[in-house]
Protein backbone atom coordinates (compact mmCIF):
# COMPACT_ATOMS: atom_id res chain seq x y z
CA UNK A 1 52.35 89.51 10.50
CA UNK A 2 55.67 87.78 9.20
CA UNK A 3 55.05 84.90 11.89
CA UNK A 4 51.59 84.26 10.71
CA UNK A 5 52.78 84.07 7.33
CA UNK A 6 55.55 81.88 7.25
CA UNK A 7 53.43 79.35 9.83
CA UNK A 8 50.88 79.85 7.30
CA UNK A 9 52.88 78.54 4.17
CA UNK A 10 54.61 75.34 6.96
CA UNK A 11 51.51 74.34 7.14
CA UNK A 12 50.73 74.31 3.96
CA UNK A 13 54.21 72.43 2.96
CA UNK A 14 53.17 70.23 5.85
CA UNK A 15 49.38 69.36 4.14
CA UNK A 16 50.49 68.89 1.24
CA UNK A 17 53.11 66.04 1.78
CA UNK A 18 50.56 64.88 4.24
CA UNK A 19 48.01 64.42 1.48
CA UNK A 20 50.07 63.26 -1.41
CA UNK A 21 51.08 60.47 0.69
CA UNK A 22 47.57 59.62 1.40
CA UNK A 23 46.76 59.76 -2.20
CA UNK A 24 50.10 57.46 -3.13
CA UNK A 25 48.87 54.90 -0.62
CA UNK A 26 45.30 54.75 -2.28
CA UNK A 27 46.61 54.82 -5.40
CA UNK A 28 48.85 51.61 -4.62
CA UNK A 29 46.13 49.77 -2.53
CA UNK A 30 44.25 50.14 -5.68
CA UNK A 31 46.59 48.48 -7.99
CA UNK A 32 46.88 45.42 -5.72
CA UNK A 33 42.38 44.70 -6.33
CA UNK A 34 41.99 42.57 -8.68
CA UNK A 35 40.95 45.12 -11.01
CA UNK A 36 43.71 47.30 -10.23
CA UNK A 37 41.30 49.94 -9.66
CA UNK A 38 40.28 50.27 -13.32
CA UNK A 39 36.44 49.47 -14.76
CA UNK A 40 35.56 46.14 -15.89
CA UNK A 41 34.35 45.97 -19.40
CA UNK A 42 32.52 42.82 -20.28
CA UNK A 43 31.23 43.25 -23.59
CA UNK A 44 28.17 40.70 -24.75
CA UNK A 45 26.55 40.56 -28.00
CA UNK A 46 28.78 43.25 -29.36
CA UNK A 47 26.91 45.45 -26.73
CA UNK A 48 30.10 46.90 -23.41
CA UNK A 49 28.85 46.84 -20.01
CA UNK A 50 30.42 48.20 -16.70
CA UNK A 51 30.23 45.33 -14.55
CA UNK A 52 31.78 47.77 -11.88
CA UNK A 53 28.55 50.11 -12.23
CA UNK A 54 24.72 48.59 -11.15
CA UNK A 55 22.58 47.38 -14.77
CA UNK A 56 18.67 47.41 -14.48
CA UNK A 57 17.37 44.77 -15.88
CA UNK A 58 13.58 44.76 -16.44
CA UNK A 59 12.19 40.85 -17.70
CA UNK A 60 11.09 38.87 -15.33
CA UNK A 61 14.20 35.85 -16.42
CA UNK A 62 16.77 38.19 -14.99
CA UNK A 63 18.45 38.47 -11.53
CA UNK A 64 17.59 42.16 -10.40
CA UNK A 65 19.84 43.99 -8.32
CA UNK A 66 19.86 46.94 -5.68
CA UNK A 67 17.21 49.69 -6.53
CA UNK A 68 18.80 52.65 -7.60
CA UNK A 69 18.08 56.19 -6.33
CA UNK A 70 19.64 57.87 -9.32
CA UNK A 71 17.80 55.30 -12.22
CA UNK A 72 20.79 53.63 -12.53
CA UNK A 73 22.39 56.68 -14.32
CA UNK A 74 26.27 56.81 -13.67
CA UNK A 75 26.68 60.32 -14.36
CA UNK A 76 25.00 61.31 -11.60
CA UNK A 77 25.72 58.63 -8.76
CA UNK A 78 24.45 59.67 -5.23
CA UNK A 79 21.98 58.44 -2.73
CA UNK A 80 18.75 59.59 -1.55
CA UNK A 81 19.71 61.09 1.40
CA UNK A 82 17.06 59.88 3.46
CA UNK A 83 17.47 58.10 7.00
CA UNK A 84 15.55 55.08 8.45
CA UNK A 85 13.66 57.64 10.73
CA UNK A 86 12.16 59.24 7.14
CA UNK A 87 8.96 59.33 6.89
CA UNK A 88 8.77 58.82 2.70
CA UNK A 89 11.90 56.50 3.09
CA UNK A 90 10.10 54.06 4.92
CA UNK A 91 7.12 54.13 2.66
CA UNK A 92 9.04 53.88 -0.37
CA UNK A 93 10.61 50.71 1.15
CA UNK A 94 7.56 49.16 1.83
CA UNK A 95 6.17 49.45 -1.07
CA UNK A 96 9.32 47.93 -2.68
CA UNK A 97 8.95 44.97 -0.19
CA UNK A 98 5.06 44.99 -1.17
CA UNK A 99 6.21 44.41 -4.84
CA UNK A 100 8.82 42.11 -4.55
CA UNK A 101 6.27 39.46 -2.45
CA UNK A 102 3.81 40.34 -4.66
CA UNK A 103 6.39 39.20 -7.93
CA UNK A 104 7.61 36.46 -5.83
CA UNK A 105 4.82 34.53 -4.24
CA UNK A 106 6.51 31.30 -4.12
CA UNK A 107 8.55 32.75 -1.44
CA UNK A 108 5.53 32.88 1.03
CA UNK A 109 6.70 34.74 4.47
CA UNK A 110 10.74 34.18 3.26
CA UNK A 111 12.99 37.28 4.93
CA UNK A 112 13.32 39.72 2.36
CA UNK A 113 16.93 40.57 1.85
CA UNK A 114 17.60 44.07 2.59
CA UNK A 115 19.51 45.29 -0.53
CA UNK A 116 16.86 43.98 -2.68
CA UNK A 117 14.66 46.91 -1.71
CA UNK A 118 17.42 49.19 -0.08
CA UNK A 119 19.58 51.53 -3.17
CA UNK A 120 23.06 52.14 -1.84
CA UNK A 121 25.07 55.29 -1.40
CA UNK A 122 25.93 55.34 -4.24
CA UNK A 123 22.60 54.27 -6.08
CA UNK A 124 24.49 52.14 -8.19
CA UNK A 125 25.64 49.12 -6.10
CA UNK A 126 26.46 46.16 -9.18
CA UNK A 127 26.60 43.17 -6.33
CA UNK A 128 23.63 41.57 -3.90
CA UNK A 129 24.65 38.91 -1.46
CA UNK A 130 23.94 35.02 -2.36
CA UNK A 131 20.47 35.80 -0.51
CA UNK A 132 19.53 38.49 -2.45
CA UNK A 133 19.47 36.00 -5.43
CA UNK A 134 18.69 32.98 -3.74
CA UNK A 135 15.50 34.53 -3.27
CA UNK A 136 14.74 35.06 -6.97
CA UNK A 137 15.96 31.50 -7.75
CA UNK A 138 11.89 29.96 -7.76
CA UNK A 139 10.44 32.62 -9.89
CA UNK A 140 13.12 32.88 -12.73
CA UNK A 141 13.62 28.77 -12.85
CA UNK A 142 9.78 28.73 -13.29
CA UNK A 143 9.99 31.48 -15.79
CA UNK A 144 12.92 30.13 -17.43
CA UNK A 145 11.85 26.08 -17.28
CA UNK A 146 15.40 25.61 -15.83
CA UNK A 147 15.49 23.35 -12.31
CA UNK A 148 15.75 25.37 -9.32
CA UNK A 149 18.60 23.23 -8.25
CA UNK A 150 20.62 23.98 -11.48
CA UNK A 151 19.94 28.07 -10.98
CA UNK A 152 21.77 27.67 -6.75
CA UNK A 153 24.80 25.96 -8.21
CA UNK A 154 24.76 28.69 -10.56
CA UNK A 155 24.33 31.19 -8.01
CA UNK A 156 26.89 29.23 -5.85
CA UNK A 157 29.48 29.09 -8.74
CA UNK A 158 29.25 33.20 -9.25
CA UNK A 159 29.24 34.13 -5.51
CA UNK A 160 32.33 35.94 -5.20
CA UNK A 161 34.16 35.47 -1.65
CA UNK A 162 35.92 38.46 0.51
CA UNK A 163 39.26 39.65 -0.75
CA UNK A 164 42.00 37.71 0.93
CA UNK A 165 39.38 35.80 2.90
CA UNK A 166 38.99 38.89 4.83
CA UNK A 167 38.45 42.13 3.46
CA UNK A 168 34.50 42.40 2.28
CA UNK A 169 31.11 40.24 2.44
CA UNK A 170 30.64 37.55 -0.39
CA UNK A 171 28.67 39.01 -3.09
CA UNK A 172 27.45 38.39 -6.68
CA UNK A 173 27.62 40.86 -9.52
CA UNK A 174 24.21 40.88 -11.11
CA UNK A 175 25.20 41.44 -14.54
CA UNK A 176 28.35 38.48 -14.54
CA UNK A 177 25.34 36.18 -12.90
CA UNK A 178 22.86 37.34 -15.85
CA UNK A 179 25.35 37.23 -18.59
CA UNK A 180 26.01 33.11 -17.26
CA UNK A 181 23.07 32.56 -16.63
CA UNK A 182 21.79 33.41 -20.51
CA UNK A 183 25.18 31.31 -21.35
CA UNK A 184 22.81 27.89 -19.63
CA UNK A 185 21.82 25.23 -21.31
């Protein structure tokens, strides 16, 4: 009983170092993002926004981003749950691809990027890849009476590129691409 007792509390001793380190070397790694692993407040029209945390926006002259399978609601971030062998996954995606070609009809038989009718894990994914907007470019230029030309250097000039050139896909926060995009003239 002794032996159990004192290999129970080693191994205890020996977790515990085991997972402080771990949490020291996250904590580090996070101070080296850009961010240093805090939020990003951007605050616009006296109004403070978590650019670190997915925004729905609504009008039709926005960007939209990822769907969100928690309504966008940070408290309670989380996913659906539901594989790509789901029965009421798959419809729900459809319809969400039915509704974005119906919004977007300029863009005929275009690919429809996958996050623009896929939520993430976390339901509240603030980025979507440079053809996630490119293919709302026609319909909010139209809306907007801005070129479609000006709208991809815009999109170009936000598209954020892999940390270090390595770690990452290139993405583009929806609500920094909004917020300049309201800021054209």
């Amino acid at each position: 009983m002794k032996n159990h007792i004192v290999t129970a509390f080693r191994l205890t001793l020996v977790m515990l170092a085991v997972t402080g380190i771990y949490l020291l070397i996250v904590y580090a790694g996070s101070k080296v993002m850009p961010t240093k692993g805090n939020a990003e407040i951007i605050t616009q029209n006296g109004q403070k926004f978590y650019a670190n945390i997915g925004q729905e926006f609504k009008s039709e002259k926005y960007f939209h981003g990822r769907p969100s399978s928690v309504n966008y609601n940070a408290a309670g971030s989380g996913g659906s749950n539901k594989g790509p062998s789901n029965e009421e996954y798959l419809e729900t995606v459809q319809k969400r691809i039915d509704t974005l070609k119906m919004t977007h009809p300029g863009m005929g038989n275009a690919k429809v990027p996958v996050e623009l009718v896929t939520a993430s894990g976390s339901g509240l994914d603030p980025d979507i890849s440079e053809e996630g907007a490119l293919y709302q470019v026609k319909k909010i230029a139209q809306i907007r009476n801005i070129s479609e030309e000006k709208l991809r250097d815009l999109v170009k000039n936000q598209t954020e590129k892999p940390f270090l050139g390595l770690l990452g896909p290139s993405k583009i926060n929806v609500l920094k691409l909004n917020i300049a995009l309201d800021q054209l003239k």
